[in-house]
Protein backbone atom coordinates (compact mmCIF):
# COMPACT_ATOMS: atom_id res chain seq x y z
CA UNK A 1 -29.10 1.54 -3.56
CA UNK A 2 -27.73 -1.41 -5.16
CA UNK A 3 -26.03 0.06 -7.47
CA UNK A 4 -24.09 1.95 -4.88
CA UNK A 5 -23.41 -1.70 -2.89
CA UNK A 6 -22.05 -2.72 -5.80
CA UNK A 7 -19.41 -0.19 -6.50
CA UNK A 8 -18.57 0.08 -2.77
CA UNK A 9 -18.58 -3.83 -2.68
CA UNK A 10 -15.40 -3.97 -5.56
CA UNK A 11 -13.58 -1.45 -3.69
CA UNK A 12 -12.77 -3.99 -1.47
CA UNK A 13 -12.33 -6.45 -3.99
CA UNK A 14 -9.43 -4.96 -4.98
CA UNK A 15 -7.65 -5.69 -1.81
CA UNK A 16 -7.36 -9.07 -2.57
CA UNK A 17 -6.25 -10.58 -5.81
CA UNK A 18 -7.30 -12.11 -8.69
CA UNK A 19 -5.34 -15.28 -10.36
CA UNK A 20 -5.22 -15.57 -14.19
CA UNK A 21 -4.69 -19.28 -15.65
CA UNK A 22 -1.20 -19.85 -15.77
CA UNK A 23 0.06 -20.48 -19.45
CA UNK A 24 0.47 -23.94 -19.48
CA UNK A 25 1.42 -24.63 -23.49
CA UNK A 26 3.63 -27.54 -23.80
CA UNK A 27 5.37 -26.38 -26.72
CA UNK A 28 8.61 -25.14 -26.29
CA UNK A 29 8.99 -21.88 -28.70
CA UNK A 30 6.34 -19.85 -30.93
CA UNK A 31 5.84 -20.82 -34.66
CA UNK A 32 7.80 -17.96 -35.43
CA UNK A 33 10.80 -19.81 -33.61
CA UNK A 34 10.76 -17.34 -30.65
CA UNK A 35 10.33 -18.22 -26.69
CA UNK A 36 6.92 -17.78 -25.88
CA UNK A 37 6.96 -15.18 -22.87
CA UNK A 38 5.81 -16.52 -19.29
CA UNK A 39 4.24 -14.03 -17.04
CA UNK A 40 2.84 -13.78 -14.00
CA UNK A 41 -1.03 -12.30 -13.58
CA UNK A 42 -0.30 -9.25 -12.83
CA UNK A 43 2.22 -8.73 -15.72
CA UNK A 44 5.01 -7.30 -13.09
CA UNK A 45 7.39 -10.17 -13.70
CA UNK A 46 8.26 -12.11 -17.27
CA UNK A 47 10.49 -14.49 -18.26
CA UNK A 48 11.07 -16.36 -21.38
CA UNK A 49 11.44 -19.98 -20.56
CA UNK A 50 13.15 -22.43 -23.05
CA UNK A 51 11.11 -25.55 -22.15
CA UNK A 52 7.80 -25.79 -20.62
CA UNK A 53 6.52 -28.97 -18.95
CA UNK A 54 3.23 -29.65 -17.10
CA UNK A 55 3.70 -33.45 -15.59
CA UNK A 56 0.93 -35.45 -14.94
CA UNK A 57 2.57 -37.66 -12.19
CA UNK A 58 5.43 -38.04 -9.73
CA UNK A 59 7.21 -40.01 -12.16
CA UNK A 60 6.87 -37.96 -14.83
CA UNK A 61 7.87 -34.66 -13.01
CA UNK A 62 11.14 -36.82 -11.67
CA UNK A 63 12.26 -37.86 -15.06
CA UNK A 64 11.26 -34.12 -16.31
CA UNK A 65 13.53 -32.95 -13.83
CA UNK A 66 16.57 -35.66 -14.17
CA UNK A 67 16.45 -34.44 -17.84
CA UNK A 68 16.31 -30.54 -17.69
CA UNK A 69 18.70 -27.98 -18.21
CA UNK A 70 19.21 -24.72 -16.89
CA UNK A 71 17.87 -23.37 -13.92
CA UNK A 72 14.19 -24.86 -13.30
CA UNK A 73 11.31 -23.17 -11.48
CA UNK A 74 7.98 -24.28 -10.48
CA UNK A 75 4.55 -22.16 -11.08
CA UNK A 76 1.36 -22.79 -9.97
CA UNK A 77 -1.28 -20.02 -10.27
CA UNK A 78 1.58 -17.68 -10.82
CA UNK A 79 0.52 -14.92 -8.47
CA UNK A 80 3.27 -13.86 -6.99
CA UNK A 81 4.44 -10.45 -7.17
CA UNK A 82 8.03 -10.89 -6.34
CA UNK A 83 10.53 -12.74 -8.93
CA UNK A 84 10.29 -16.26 -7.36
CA UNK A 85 9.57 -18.04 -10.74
CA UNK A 86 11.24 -16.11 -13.77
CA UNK A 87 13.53 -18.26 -15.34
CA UNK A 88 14.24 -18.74 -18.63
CA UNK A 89 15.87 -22.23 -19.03
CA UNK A 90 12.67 -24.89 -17.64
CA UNK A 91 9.52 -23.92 -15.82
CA UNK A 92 7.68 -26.68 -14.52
CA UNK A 93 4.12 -26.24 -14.09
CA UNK A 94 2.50 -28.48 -10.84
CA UNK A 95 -1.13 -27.41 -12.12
CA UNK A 96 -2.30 -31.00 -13.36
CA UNK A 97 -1.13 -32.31 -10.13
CA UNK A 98 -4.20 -32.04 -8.09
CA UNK A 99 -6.86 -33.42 -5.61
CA UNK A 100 -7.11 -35.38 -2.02
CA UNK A 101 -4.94 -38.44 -2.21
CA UNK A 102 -5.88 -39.67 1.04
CA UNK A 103 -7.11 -38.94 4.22
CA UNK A 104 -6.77 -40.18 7.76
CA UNK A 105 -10.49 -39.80 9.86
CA UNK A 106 -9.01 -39.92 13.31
CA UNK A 107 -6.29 -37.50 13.12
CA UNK A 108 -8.14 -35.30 10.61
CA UNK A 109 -5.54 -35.13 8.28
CA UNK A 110 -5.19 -35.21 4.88
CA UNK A 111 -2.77 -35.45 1.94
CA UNK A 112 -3.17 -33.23 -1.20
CA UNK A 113 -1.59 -32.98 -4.21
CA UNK A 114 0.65 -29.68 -4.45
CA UNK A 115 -1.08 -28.20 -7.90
CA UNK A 116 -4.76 -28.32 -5.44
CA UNK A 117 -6.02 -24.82 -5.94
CA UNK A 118 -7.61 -23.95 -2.77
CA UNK A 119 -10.84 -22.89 -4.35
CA UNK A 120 -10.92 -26.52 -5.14
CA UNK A 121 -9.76 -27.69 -2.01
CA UNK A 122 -12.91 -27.15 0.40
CA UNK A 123 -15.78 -29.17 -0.92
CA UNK A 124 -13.91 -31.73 -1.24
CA UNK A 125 -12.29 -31.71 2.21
CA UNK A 126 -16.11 -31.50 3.63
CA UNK A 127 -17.12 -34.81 1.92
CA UNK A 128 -14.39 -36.25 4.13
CA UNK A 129 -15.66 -34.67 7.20
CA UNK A 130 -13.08 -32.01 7.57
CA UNK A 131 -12.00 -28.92 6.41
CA UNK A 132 -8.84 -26.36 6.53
CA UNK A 133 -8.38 -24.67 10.38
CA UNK A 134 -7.50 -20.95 8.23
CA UNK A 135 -7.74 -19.81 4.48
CA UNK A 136 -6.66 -17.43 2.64
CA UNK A 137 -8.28 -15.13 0.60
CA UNK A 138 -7.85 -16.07 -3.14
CA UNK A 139 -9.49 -19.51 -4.64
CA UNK A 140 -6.88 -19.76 -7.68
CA UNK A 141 -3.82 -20.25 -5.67
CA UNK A 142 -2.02 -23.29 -5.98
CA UNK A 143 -1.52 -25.05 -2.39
CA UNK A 144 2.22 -25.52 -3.11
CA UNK A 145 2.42 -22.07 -3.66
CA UNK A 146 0.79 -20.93 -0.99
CA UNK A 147 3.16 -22.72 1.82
CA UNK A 148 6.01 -21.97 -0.42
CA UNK A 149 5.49 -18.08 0.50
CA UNK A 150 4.25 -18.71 3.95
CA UNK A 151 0.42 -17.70 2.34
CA UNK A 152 -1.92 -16.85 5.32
CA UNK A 153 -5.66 -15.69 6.01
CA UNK A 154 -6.31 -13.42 9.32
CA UNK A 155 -7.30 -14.07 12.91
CA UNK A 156 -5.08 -13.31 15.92
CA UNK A 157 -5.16 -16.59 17.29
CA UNK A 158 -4.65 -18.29 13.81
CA UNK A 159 -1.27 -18.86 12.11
CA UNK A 160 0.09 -19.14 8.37
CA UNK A 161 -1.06 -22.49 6.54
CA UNK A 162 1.70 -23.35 6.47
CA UNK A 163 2.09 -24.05 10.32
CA UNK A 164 -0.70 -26.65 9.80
CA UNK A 165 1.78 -29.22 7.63
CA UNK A 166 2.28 -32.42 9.03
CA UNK A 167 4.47 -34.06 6.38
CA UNK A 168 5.22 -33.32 2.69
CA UNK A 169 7.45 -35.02 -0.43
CA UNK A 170 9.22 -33.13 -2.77
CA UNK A 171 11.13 -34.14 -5.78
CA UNK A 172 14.86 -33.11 -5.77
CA UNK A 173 17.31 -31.72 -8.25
CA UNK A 174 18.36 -35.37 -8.50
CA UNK A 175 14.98 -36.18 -9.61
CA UNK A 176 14.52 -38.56 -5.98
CA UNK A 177 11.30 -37.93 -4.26
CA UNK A 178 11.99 -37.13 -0.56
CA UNK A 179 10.13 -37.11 2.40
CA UNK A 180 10.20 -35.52 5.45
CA UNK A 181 7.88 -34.42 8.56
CA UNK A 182 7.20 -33.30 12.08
CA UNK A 183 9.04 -36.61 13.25
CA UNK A 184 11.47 -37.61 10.05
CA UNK A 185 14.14 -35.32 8.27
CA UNK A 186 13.22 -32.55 10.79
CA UNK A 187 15.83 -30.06 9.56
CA UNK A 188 14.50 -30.01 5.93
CA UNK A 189 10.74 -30.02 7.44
CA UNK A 190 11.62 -26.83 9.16
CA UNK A 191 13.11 -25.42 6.02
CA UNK A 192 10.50 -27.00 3.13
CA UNK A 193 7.62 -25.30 4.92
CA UNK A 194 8.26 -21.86 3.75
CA UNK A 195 11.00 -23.14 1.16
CA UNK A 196 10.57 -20.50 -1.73
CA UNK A 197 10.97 -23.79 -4.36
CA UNK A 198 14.11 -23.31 -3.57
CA UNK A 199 14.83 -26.96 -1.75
CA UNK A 200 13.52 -28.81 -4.56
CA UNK A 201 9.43 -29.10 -6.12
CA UNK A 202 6.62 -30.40 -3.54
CA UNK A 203 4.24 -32.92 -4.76
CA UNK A 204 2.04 -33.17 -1.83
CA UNK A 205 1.40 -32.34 1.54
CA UNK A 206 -0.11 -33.48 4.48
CA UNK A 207 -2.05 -31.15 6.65
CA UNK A 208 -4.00 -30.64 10.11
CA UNK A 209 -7.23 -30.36 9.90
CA UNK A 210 -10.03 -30.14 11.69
CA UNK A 211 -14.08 -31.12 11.71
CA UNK A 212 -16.16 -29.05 8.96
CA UNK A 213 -17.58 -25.37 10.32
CA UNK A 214 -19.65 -22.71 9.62
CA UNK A 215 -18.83 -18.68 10.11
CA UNK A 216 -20.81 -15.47 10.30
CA UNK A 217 -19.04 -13.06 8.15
CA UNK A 218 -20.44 -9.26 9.04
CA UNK A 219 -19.09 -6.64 6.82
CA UNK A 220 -19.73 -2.94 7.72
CA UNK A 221 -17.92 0.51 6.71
CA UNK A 222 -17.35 2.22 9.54
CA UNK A 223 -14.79 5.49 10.35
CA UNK A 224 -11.28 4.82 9.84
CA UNK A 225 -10.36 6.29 13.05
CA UNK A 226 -13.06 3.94 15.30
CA UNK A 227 -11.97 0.54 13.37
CA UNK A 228 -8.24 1.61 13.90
CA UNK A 229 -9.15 2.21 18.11
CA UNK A 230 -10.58 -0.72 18.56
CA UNK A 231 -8.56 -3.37 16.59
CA UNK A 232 -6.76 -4.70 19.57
CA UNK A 233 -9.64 -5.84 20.99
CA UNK A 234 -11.79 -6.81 17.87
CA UNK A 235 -8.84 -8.88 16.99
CA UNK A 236 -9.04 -11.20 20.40
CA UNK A 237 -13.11 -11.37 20.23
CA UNK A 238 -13.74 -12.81 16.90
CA UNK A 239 -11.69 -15.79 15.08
CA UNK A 240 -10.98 -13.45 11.92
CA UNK A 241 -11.05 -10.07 11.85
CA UNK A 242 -9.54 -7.51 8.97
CA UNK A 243 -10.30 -4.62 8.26
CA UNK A 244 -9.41 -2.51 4.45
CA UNK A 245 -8.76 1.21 4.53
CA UNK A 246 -9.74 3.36 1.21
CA UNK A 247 -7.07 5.78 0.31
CA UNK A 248 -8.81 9.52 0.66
CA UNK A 249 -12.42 8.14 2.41
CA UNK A 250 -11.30 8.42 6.12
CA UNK A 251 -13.54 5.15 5.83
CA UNK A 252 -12.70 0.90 5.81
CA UNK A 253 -14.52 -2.04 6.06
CA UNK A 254 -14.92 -3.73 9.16
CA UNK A 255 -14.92 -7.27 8.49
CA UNK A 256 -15.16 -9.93 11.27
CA UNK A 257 -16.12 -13.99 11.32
CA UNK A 258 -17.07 -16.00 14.49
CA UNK A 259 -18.60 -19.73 14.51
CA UNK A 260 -21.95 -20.04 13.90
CA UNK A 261 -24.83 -23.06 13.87
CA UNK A 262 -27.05 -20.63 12.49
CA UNK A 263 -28.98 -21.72 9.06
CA UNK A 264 -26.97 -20.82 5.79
CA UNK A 265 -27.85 -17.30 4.40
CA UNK A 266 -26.57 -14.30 2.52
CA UNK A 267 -27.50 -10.77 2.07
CA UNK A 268 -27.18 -9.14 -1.30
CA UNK A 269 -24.29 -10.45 -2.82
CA UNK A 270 -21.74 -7.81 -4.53
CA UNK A 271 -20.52 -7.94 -8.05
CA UNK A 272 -16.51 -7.81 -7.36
CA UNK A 273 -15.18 -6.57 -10.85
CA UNK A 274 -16.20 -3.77 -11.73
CA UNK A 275 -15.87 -1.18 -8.60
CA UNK A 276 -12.11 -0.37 -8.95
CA UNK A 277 -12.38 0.87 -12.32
CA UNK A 278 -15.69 2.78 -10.83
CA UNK A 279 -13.35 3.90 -8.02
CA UNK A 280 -10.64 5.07 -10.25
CA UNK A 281 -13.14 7.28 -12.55
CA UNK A 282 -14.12 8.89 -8.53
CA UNK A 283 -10.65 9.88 -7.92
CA UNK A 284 -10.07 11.11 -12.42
CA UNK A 285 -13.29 13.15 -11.86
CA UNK A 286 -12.16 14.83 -8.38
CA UNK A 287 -8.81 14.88 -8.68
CA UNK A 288 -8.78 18.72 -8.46
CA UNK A 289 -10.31 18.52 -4.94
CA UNK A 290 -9.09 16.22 -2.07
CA UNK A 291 -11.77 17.33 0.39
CA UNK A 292 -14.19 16.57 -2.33
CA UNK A 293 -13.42 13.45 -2.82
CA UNK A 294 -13.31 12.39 0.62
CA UNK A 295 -17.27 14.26 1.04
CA UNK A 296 -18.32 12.20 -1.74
CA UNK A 297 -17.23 8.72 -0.97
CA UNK A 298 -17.68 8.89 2.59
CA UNK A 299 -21.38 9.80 1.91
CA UNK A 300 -21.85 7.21 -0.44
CA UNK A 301 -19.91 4.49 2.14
CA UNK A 302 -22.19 5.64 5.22
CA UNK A 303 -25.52 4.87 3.17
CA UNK A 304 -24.18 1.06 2.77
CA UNK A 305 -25.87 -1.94 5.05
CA UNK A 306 -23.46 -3.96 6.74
CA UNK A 307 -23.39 -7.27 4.55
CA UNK A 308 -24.03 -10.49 6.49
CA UNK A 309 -23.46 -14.01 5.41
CA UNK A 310 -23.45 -17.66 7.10
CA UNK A 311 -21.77 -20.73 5.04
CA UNK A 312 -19.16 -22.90 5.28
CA UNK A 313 -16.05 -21.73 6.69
CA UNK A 314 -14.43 -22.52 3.10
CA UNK A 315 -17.44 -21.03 1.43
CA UNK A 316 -16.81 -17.62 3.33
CA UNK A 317 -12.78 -17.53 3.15
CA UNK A 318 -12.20 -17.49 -0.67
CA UNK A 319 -13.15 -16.12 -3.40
CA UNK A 320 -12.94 -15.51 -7.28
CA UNK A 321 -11.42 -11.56 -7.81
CA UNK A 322 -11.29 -10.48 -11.47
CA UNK A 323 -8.96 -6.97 -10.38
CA UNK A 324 -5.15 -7.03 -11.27
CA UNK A 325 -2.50 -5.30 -9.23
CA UNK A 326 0.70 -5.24 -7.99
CA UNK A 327 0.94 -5.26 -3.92
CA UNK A 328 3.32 -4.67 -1.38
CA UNK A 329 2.38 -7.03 1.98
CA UNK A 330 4.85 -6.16 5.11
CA UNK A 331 4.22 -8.75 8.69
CA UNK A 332 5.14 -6.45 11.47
CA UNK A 333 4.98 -6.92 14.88
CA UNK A 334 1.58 -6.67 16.46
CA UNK A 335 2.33 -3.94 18.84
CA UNK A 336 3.43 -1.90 15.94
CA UNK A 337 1.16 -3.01 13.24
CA UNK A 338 -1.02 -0.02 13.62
CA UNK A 339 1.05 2.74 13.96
CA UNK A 340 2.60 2.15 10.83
CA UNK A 341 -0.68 1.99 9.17
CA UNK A 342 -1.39 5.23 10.15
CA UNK A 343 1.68 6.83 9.00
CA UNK A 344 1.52 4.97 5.91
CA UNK A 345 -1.75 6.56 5.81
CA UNK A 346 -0.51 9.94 5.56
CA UNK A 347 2.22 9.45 3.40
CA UNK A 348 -0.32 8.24 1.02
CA UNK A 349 -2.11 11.23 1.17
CA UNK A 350 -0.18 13.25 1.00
CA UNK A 351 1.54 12.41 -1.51
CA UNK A 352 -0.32 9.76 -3.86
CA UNK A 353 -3.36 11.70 -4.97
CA UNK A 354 -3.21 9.03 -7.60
CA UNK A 355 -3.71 6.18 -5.43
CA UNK A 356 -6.90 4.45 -5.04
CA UNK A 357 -6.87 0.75 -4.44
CA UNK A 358 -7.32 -0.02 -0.55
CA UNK A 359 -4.80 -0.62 2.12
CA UNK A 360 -5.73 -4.68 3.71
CA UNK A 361 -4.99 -5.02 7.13
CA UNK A 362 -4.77 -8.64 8.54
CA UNK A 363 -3.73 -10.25 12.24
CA UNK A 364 -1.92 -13.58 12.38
CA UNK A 365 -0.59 -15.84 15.46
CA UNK A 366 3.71 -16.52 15.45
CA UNK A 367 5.23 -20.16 14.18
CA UNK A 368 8.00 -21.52 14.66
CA UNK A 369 9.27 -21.92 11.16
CA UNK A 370 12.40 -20.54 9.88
CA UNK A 371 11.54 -18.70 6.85
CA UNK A 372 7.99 -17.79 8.04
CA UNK A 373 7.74 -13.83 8.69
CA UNK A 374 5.80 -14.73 11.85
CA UNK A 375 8.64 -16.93 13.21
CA UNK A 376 8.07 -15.93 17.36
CA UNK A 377 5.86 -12.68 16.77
CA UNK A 378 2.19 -12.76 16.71
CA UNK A 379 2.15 -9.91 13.57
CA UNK A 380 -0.19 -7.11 11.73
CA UNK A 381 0.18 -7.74 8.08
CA UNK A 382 -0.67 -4.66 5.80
CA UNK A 383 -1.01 -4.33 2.34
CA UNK A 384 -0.47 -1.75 -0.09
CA UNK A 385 -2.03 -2.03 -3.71
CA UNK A 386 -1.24 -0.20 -6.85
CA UNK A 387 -3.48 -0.94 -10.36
CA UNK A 388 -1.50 -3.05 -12.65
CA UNK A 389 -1.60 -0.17 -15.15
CA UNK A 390 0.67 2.17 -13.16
CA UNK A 391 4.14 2.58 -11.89
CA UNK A 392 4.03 0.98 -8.61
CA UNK A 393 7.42 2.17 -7.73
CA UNK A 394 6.96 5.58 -6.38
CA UNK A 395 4.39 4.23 -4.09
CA UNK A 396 6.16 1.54 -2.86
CA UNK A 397 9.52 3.38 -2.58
CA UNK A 398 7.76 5.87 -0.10
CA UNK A 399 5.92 3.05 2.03
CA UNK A 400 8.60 0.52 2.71
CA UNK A 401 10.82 2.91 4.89
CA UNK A 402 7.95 2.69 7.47
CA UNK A 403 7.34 -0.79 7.30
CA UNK A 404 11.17 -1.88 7.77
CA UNK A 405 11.52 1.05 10.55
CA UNK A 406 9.12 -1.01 12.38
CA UNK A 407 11.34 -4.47 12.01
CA UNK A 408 8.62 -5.85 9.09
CA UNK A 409 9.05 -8.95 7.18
CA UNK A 410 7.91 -9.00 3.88
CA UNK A 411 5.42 -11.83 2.49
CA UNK A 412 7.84 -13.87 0.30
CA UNK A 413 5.28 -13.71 -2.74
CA UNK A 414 5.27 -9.72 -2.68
CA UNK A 415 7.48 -6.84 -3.58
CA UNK A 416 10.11 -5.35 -1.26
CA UNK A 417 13.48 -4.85 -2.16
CA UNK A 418 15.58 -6.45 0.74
CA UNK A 419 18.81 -8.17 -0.07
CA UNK A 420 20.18 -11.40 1.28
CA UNK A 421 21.84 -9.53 4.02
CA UNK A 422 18.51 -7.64 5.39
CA UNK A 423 16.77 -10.92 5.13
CA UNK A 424 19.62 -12.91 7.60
CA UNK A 425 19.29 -9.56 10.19
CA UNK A 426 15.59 -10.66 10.17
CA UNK A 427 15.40 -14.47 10.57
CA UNK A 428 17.34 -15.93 13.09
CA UNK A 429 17.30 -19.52 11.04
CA UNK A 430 18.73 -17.78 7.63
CA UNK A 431 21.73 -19.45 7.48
CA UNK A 432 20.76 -22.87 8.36
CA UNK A 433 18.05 -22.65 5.52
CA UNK A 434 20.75 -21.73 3.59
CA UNK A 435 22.82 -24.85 4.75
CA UNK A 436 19.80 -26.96 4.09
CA UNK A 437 19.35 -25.83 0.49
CA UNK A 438 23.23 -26.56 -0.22
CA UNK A 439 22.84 -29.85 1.07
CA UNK A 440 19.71 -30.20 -1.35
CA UNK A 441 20.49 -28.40 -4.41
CA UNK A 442 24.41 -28.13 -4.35
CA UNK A 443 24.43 -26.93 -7.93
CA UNK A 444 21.79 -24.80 -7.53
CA UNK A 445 19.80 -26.25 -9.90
CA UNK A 446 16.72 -24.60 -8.08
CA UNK A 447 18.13 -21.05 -7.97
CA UNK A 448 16.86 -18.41 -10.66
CA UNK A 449 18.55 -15.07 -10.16
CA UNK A 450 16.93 -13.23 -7.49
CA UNK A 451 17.24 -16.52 -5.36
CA UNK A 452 20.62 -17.09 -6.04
CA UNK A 453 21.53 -13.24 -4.71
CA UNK A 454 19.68 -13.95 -1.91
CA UNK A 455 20.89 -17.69 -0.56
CA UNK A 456 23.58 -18.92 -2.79
C-alpha cells in the first residue's frame, strides 16, 4: 500500500514545478574564453549572457545597472517557461537580495526584499504575527518573480499575489530607485504589478497581509467526471480548491483547504520525485493498449486513502518538487474554464498517447491590474505539462486553439505563442502599459527580444 501512495502521490507532483538554483557565477566567460550558457530549469530557454552580476544591495544593483551594456534582464529562480529573461548582454541576478525589511503590526503589512523565495517567506512572516492571504504552489520562486508574471495559488474568492501589493521600489534604467504605490505614482503602480521586468528591476515590495492561519488540506482521487460536475460549487464552499486530471485514468485529485483550529497533523506523507518517471514506465509498458492503461491506473488510484493534513497555511501551500517540465498555463473565464478542459481532454487522448504528466486545474478571483490575466474576470486556470525530455510542441500546438477560442490569457511565465497584437485584443490597459514603459525605459534598456516584439 505505500508503495502505491507513493507513486500515485508524484503523479501529482508533477503538476507543479520544481525550481533548480539559478547559476549565479560572477565570472563573466568560461576559462576556455567562451560565455558560460544561462538557462532556465527546465532547459526550454538559454541565453548566453556577457556579464553576470548578483548585487548585494540597492546601491550596488544601481551602480551595476548605471554601468551595463546591452540589454539587461533580471532572474530570480529562473522558472519561467516563456523567454522573459534570455539575454545575452547583462543578467542581473536579485537572489542575494532577500528577507523581511520591515513590518507594520497594525496594518499587517510588510516589506520584503524582491530575491525572498517564498519557501522562505512564511516562517518568517509568522514570527511577526502574520502571514501571506494566498500562495502559490512552488517554494523556490523568487517573490519578484512571482508578481512580475502575475504568479497565483487557487481559491475562487482569492486573487493573484500580486493584487495584495501595497507599495514597491524598483531601480530604473537610469540606475534611480523609484517608488510608487496604491496612493503615489499610481499609473506606474498599476503597470509595475504585473510589469514583466520590463519597467525597470524591483527591490522590494510591500504587501497585505493578514493574521497567521491554519488549513485542512484533504486530498482524494475521485472520477474525473464527478470532480468536473461539481467544481462550481466545490469552488464557492472551500477557500482553495484544485483539482489535477491524469491523462488516460478518467481519474484526478480532488484537493480542497478550509480554516481549521484543529491540532497540527499529517497522514502519510508522499515522496514527490520519483512517481512521474514511475508514471511514464505505466504508459512505455501499455502503450499498445489504451483501455489497459486506463484499467490499470484507475484500479491502482481507487485503492488510495484520501490524504489529510492540518499546518500552517504557508506550511500547506508550498512545496519542494524535484520533476522538470515545460507547461502551458491558459486563465479563462470561469464560465468557460471547464468546458475547455474537457475538450482539451479529448484532444489529448486522442491524440497524445505519449502524454502523461497531469492537467492542473486552479480557480482565481478578477483584479484590477492591467497586465494581470484576471483583470475584471473571476477565471479557471488550466495547465498542460509535457516532461522536459520531449518535444512539447505538438502538444501545445493542438491545445492552445481551445484555450484562445475561449478568450484565455496566458500566465506571463508560460508558453503560448501570442504576438503583441493578440495580447492588446486581450487587455484593455495594453497600450497605456506600453506608454508607461516608454516613459521608464525610453531606450529600452529593459527589452530582450521577445519583449521588444511585444511592447516596443
Amino acid at each position: 500500500m505505500a508503495n502505491r501512495r507513493e507513486f500515485l502521490k508524484t503523479l501529482v507532483a508533477a503538476a507543479a514545478a520544481t525550481s533548480l538554483p539559478v547559476q549565479q557565477a560572477l565570472a563573466n566567460s568560461g576559462t576556455d574564453g567562451q560565455r558560460l550558457a544561462w538557462k532556465n530549469w527546465s532547459g526550454s530557454q538559454i541565453s548566453h549572457p556577457q556579464t553576470r552580476i548578483a548585487p548585494a544591495t540597492v546601491a550596488e544593483l544601481q551602480q551595476q545597472v548605471r554601468d551595463a551594456r546591452g540589454v539587461i534582464r533580471a532572474v530570480g529562480s529562473g522558472h519561467s517557461f516563456s523567454p522573459l529573461v534570455p539575454t545575452d548582454d547583462t543578467l542581473i541576478s536579485i537572489n542575494r537580495l532577500s528577507g523581511v525589511l520591515s513590518h507594520d503590526d497594525a496594518r499587517q503589512q510588510a516589506t520584503i526584499a524582491a530575491g525572498t523565495r517564498l519557501g522562505q517567506l512564511g516562517g518568517p512572516l509568522e514570527e511577526r504575527n502574520q502571514a501571506l492571504i494566498n500562495m502559490p504552489d512552488i517554494d523556490q520562486q523568487t517573490l519578484a518573480g512571482s508578481l512580475a508574471t502575475a504568479t497565483h495559488g487557487t481559491g475562487a474568492g482569492l486573487q493573484c499575489l500580486s493584487a495584495n501589493i501595497e507599495a514597491l521600489s524598483l531601480v530604473t534604467a537610469r540606475g534611480e530607485q523609484v517608488q510608487c504605490s496604491r496612493d503615489h505614482n499610481r499609473e506606474l503602480f498599476d503597470a509595475a504589478r504585473v510589469g514583466l521586468g520590463a519597467l525597470g528591476i524591483v527591490t522590494d515590495v510591500t504587501l497585505q497581509n493578514t493574521r497567521p492561519y491554519r488549513l485542512k488540506r484533504v486530498s482524494e482521487w475521485m472520477p474525473i467526471e464527478d470532480i468536473v460536475a461539481n467544481a462550481q460549487d466545490t469552488a464557492d464552499k472551500y477557500r482553495n480548491f484544485e483539482f489535477f486530471y491524469i491523462p488516460f485514468a478518467g481519474m484526478g485529485l480532488h484537493d480542497t483547504q478550509e480554516f481549521t483550529d484543529e491540532p497540527v497533523s499529517s497522514t502519510e506523507k508522499f515522496d514527490q520525485n520519483d512517481g512521474a518517471r514511475d508514471l511514464q514506465n505505466v504508459r512505455d509498458m501499455l502503450s499498445w493498449s489504451d483501455t489497459m492503461r486506463r484499467m490499470v491506473l484507475q484500479g491502482i488510484l481507487k485503492t488510495i486513502d484520501k490524504e489529510v493534513k492540518v499546518a500552517s497555511s504557508w506550511q500547506n501551500y508550498t512545496s519542494e518538487r524535484n520533476v522538470r517540465f515545460n507547461e502551458m498555463e491558459y486563465h479563462l473565464p470561469r464560465e468557460d474554464g471547464l468546458k475547455a478542459l474537457m475538450e482539451i481532454k479529448e484532444v489529448v487522448e486522442n491524440n497524445f498517447p505519449e502524454v502523461f504528466f497531469p492537467f492542473e486545474v486552479r480557480f482565481v478571483k478578477g483584479d484590477d491590474i492591467w497586465l494581470s490575466p484576471f483583470y475584471q474576470r473571476d477565471s479557471i486556470s488550466i495547465a498542460v505539462h509535457r516532461f522536459f525530455e520531449e518535444d512539447y510542441k505538438p502538444l501545445f500546438k493542438a491545445v492552445e486553439p481551445i484555450f484562445r477560442k475561449y478568450g484565455g490569457r496566458p500566465h506571463w511565465g508560460k508558453l503560448n505563442t501570442l504576438t503583441g497584437a493578440d495580447f492588446k485584443t486581450l487587455y484593455p490597459h495594453w497600450d497605456d502599459f506600453r506608454a508607461v514603459r516608454q516613459e521608464m525605459d525610453p531606450d529600452g534598456r529593459f527589452l530582450n527580444r521577445y519583449l521588444k516584439d511585444l511592447l516596443a
